[in-house]
N, C-alpha and C. Protein backbone atom coordinates (compact mmCIF):
# COMPACT_ATOMS: atom_id res chain seq x y z
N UNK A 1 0.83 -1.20 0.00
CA UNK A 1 0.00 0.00 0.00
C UNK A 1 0.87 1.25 0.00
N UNK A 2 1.96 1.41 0.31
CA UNK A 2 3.03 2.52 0.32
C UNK A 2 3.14 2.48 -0.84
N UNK A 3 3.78 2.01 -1.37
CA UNK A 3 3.91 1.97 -3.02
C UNK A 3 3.03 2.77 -3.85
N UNK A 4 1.60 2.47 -3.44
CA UNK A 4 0.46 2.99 -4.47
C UNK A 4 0.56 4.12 -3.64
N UNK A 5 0.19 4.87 -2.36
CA UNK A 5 0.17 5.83 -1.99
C UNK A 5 1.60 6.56 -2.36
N UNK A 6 3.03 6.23 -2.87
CA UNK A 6 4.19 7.13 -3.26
C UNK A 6 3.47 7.29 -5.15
N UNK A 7 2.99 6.75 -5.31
CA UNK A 7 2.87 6.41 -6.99
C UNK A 7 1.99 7.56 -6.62
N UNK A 8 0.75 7.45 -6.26
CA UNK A 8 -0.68 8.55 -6.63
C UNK A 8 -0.02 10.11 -6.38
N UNK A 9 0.63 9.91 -4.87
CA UNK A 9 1.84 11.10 -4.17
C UNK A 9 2.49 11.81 -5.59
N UNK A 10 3.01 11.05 -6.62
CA UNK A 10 3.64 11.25 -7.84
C UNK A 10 3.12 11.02 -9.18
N UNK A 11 2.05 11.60 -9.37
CA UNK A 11 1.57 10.73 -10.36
C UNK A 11 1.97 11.82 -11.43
N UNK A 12 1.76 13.10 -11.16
CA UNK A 12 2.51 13.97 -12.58
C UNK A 12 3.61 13.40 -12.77
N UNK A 13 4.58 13.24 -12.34
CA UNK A 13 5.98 12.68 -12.58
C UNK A 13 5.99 11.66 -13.23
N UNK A 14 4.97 10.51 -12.86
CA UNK A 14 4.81 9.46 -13.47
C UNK A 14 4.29 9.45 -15.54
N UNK A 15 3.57 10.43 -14.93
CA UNK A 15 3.14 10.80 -16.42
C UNK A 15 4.16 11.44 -17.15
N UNK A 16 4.74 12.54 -16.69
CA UNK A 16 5.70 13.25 -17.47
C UNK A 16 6.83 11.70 -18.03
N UNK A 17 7.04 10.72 -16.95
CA UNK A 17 7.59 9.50 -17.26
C UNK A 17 7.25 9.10 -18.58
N UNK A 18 5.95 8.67 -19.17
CA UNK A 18 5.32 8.11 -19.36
C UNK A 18 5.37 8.72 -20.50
N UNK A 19 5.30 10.07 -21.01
CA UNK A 19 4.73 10.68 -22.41
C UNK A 19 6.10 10.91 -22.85
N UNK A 20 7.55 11.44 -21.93
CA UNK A 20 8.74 11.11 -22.49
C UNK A 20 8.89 9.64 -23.13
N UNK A 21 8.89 8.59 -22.29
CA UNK A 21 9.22 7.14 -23.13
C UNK A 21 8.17 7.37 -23.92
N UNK A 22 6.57 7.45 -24.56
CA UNK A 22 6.65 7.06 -25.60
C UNK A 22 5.68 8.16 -26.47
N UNK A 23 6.48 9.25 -26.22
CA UNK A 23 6.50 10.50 -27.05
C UNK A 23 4.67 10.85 -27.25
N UNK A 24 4.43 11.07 -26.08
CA UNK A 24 3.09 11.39 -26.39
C UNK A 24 2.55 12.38 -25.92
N UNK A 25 1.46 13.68 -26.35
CA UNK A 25 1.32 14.77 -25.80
C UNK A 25 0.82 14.86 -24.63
N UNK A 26 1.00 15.86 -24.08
CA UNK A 26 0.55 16.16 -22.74
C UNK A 26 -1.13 16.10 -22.48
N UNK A 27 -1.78 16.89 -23.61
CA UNK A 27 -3.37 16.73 -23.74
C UNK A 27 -3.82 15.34 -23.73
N UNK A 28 -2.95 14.40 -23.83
CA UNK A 28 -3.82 13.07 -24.10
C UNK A 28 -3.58 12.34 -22.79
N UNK A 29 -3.21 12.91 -22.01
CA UNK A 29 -3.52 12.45 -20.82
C UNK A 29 -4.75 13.08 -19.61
N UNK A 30 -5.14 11.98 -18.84
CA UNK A 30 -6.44 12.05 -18.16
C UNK A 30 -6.28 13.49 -17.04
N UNK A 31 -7.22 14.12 -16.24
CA UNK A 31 -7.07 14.70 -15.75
C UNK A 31 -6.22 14.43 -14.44
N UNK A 32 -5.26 14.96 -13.92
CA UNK A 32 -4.60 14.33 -12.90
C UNK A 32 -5.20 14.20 -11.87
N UNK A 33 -6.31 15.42 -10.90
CA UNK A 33 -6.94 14.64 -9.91
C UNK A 33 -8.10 13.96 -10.09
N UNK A 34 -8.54 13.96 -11.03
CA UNK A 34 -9.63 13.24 -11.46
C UNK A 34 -9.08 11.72 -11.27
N UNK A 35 -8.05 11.34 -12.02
CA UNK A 35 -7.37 10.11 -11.98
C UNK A 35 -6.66 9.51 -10.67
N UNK A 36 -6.17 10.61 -10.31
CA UNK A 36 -5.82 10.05 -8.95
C UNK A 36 -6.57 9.28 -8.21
N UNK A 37 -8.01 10.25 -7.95
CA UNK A 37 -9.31 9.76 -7.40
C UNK A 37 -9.61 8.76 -7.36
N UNK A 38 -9.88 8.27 -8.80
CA UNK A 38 -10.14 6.90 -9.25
C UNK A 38 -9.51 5.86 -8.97
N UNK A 39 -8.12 6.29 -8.92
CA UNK A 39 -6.91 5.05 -8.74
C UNK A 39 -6.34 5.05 -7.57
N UNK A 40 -7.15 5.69 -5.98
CA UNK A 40 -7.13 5.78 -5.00
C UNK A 40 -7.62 4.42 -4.62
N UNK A 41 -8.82 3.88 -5.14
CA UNK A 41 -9.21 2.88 -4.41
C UNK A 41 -8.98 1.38 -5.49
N UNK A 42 -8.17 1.46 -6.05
CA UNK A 42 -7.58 0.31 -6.67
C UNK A 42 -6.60 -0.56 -6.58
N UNK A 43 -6.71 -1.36 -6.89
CA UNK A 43 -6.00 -2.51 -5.86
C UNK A 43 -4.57 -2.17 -6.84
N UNK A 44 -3.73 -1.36 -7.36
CA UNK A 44 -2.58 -1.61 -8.26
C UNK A 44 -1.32 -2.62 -7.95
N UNK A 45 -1.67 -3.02 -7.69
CA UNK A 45 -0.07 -4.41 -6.91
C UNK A 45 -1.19 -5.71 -7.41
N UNK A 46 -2.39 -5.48 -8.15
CA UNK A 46 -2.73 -6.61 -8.54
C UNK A 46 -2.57 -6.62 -10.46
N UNK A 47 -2.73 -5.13 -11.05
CA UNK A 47 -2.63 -4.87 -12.04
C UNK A 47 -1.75 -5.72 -12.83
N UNK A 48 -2.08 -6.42 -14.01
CA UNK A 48 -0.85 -6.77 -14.86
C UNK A 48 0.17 -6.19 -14.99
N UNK A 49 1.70 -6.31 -15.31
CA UNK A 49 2.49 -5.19 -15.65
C UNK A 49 2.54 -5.38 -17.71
N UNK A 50 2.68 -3.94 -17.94
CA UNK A 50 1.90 -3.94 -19.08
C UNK A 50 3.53 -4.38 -20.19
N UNK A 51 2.93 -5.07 -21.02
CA UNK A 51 3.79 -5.77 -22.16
C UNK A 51 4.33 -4.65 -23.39
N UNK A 52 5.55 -5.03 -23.57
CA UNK A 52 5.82 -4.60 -24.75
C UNK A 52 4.94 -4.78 -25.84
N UNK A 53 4.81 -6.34 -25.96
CA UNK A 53 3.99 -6.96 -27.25
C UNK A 53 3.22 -6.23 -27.08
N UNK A 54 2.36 -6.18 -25.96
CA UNK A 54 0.85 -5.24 -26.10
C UNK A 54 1.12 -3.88 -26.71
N UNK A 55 1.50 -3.24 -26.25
CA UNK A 55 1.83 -1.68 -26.87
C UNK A 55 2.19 -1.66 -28.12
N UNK A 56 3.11 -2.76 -28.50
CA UNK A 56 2.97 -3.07 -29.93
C UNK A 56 2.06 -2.95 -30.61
N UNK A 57 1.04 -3.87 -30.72
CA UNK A 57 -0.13 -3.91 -30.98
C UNK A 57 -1.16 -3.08 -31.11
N UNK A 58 -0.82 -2.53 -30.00
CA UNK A 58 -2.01 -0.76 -29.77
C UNK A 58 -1.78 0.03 -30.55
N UNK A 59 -0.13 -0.01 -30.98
CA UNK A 59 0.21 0.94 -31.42
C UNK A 59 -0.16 0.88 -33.25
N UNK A 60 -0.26 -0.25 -33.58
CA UNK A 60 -0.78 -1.17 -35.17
C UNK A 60 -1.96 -0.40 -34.99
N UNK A 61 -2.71 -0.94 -34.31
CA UNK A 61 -4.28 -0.79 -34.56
C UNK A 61 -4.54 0.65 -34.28
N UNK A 62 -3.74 1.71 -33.70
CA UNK A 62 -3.75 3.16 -34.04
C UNK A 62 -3.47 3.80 -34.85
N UNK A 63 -2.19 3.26 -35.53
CA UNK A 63 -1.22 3.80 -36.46
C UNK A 63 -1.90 3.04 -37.68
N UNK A 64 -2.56 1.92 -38.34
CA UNK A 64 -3.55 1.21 -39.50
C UNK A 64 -4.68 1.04 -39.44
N UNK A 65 -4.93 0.18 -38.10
CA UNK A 65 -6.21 -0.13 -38.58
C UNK A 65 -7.50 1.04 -37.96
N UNK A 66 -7.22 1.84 -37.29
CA UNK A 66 -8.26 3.04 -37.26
C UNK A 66 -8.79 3.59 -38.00
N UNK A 67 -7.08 4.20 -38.94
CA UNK A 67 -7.38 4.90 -39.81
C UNK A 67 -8.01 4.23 -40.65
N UNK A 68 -8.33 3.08 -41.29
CA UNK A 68 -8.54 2.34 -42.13
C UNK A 68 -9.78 2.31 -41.98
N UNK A 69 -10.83 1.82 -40.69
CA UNK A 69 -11.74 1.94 -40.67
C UNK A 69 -12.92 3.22 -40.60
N UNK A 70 -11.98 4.72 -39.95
CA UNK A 70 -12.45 5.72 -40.57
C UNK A 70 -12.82 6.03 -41.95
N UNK A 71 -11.65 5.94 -42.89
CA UNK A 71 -12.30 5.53 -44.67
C UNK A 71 -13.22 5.41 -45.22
N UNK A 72 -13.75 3.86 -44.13
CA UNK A 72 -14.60 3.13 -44.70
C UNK A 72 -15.74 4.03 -44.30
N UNK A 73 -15.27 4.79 -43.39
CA UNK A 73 -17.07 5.79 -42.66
C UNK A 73 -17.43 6.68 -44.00
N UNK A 74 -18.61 7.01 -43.75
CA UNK A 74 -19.24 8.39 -44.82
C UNK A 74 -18.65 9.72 -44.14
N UNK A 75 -18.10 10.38 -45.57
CA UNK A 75 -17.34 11.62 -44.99
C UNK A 75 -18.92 12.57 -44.75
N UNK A 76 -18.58 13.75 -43.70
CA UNK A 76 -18.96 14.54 -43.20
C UNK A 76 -20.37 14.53 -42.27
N UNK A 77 -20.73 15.60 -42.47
CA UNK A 77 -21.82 15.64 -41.36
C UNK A 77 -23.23 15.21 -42.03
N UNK A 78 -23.28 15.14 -43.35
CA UNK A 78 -24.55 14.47 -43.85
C UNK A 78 -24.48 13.15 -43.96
N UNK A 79 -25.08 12.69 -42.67
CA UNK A 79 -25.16 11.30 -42.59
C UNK A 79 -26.12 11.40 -41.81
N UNK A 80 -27.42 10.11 -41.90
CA UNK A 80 -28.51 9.80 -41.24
C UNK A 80 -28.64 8.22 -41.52
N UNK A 81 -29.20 7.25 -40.38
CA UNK A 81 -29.46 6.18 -41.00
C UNK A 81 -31.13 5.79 -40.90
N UNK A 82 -31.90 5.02 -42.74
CA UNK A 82 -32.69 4.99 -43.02
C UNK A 82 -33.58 4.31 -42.00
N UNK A 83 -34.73 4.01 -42.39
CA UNK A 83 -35.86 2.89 -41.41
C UNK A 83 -35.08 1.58 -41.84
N UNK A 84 -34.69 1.05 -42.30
CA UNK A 84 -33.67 -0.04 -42.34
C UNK A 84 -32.35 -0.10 -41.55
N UNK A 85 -31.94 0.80 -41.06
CA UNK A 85 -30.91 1.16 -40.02
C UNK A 85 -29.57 1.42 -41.17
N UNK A 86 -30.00 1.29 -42.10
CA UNK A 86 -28.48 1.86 -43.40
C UNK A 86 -28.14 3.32 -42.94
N UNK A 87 -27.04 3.29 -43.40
CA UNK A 87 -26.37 4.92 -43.63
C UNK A 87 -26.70 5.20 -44.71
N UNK A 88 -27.51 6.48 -45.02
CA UNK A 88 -27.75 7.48 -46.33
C UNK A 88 -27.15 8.83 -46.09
N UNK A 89 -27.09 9.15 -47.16
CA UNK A 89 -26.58 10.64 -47.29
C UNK A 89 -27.80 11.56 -47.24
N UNK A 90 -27.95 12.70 -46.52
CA UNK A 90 -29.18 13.57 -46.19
C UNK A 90 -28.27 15.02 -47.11
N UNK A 91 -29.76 15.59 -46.75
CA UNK A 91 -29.72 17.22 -47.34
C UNK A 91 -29.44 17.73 -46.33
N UNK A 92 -29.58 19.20 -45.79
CA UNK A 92 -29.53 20.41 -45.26
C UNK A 92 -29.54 20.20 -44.15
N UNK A 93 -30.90 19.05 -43.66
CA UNK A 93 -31.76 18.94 -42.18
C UNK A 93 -30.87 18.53 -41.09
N UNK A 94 -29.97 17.50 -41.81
CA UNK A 94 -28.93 17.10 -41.03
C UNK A 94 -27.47 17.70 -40.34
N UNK A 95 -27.85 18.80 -41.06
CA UNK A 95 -26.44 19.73 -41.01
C UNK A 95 -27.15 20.84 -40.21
N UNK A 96 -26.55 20.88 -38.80
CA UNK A 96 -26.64 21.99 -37.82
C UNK A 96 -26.63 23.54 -38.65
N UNK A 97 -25.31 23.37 -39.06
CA UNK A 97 -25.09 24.54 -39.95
C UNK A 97 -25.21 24.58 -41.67
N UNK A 98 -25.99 24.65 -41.69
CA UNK A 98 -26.95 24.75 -43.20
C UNK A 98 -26.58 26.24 -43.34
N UNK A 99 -26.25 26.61 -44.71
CA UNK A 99 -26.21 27.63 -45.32
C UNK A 99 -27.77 28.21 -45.51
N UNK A 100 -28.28 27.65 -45.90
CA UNK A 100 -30.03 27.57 -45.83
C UNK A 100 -30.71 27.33 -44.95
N UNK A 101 -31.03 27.89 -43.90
CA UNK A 101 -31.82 27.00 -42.87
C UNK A 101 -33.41 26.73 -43.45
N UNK A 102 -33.76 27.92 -44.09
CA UNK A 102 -35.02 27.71 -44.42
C UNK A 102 -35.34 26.64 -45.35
N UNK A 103 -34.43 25.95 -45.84
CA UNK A 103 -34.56 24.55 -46.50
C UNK A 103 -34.29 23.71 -45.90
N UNK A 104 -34.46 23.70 -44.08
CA UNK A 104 -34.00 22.18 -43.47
C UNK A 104 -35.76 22.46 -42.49
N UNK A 105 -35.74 21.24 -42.42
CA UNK A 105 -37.12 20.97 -42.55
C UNK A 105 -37.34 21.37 -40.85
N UNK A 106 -38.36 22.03 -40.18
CA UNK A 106 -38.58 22.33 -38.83
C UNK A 106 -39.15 21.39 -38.19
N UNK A 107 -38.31 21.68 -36.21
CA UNK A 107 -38.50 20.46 -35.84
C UNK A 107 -37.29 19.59 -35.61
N UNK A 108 -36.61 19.38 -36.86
CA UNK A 108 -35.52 18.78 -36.71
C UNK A 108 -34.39 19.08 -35.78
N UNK A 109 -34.17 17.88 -35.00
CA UNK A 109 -33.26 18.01 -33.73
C UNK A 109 -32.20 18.80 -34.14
N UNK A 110 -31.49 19.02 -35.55
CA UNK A 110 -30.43 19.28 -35.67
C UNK A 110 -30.14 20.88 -36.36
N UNK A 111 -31.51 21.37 -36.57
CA UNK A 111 -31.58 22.82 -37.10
C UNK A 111 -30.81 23.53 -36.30
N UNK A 112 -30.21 24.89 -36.56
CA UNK A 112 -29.76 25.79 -35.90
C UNK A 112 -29.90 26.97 -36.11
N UNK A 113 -31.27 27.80 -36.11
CA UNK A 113 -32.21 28.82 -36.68
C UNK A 113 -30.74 30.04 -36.00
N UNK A 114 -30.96 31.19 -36.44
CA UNK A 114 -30.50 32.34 -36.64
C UNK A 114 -30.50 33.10 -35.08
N UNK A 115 -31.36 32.64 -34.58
CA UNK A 115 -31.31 33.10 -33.21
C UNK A 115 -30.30 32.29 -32.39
C-alpha cells in the first residue's frame, strides 16, 4: 500500500515519465486529480504489468487499422441512418449549420435557426 500511496503522491511525474518514453502529448492524458481519485481505491499491486507486445499492438491498430476503418465511414456531417438502419446521405436537415436553414425541414433536432 506505500507503493500505491508514493505512486498517486507522484503521479505527474509518473506521467511526465510516461509521455517522455513514448513520445506522447501532454493533452492526451487524463485529468490528474480526477485520476488520482479513481486510482485511489484500486487494488494496483494486482494490475498486470503492461507488455511490450501489447503496446505493440495498440500501437498497429492506431497507427492502421483506425485509420482504415475511418475511410470506410461516410465523410462529413450528412449522414442519417434509413428505417432499415443503413447509412444514407441527407440534405440540409442534417447539417446543424446549413447555409439555408429555411430549406431544413422544422423540428428537426439538428436545425440551428439564426437566433
Amino acid at each position: 500500500m506505500k507503493k500505491q500511496e508514493q505512486l498517486l503522491a507522484n503521479l505527474l511525474e509518473e506521467f511526465k515519465k510516461v509521455q517522455a518514453q513514448h513520445n506522447l502529448p501532454f493533452g492526451d492524458f487524463p485529468h490528474l486529480g480526477k485520476f488520482r481519485e479513481k486510482l485511489k481505491n484500486l487494488p494496483l499491486h494486482k494490475f498486470p504489468p503492461l507488455k511490450p507486445e501489447t503496446i505493440k499492438l495498440l500501437d498497429e491498430v492506431i497507427e492502421r487499422d483506425i485509420p482504415r476503418l475511418m475511410q470506410m465511414l461516410p465523410k462529413g456531417d450528412e449522414v442519417r441512418l434509413n428505417k432499415e438502419g443503413r447509412i444514407e446521405s441527407s440534405d440540409v436537415e442534417s447539417n446543424p449549420f446549413a447555409q439555408d436553414p429555411t430549406k431544413a425541414k422544422i423540428g428537426h433536432n439538428w436545425v440551428v435557426n439564426g437566433e
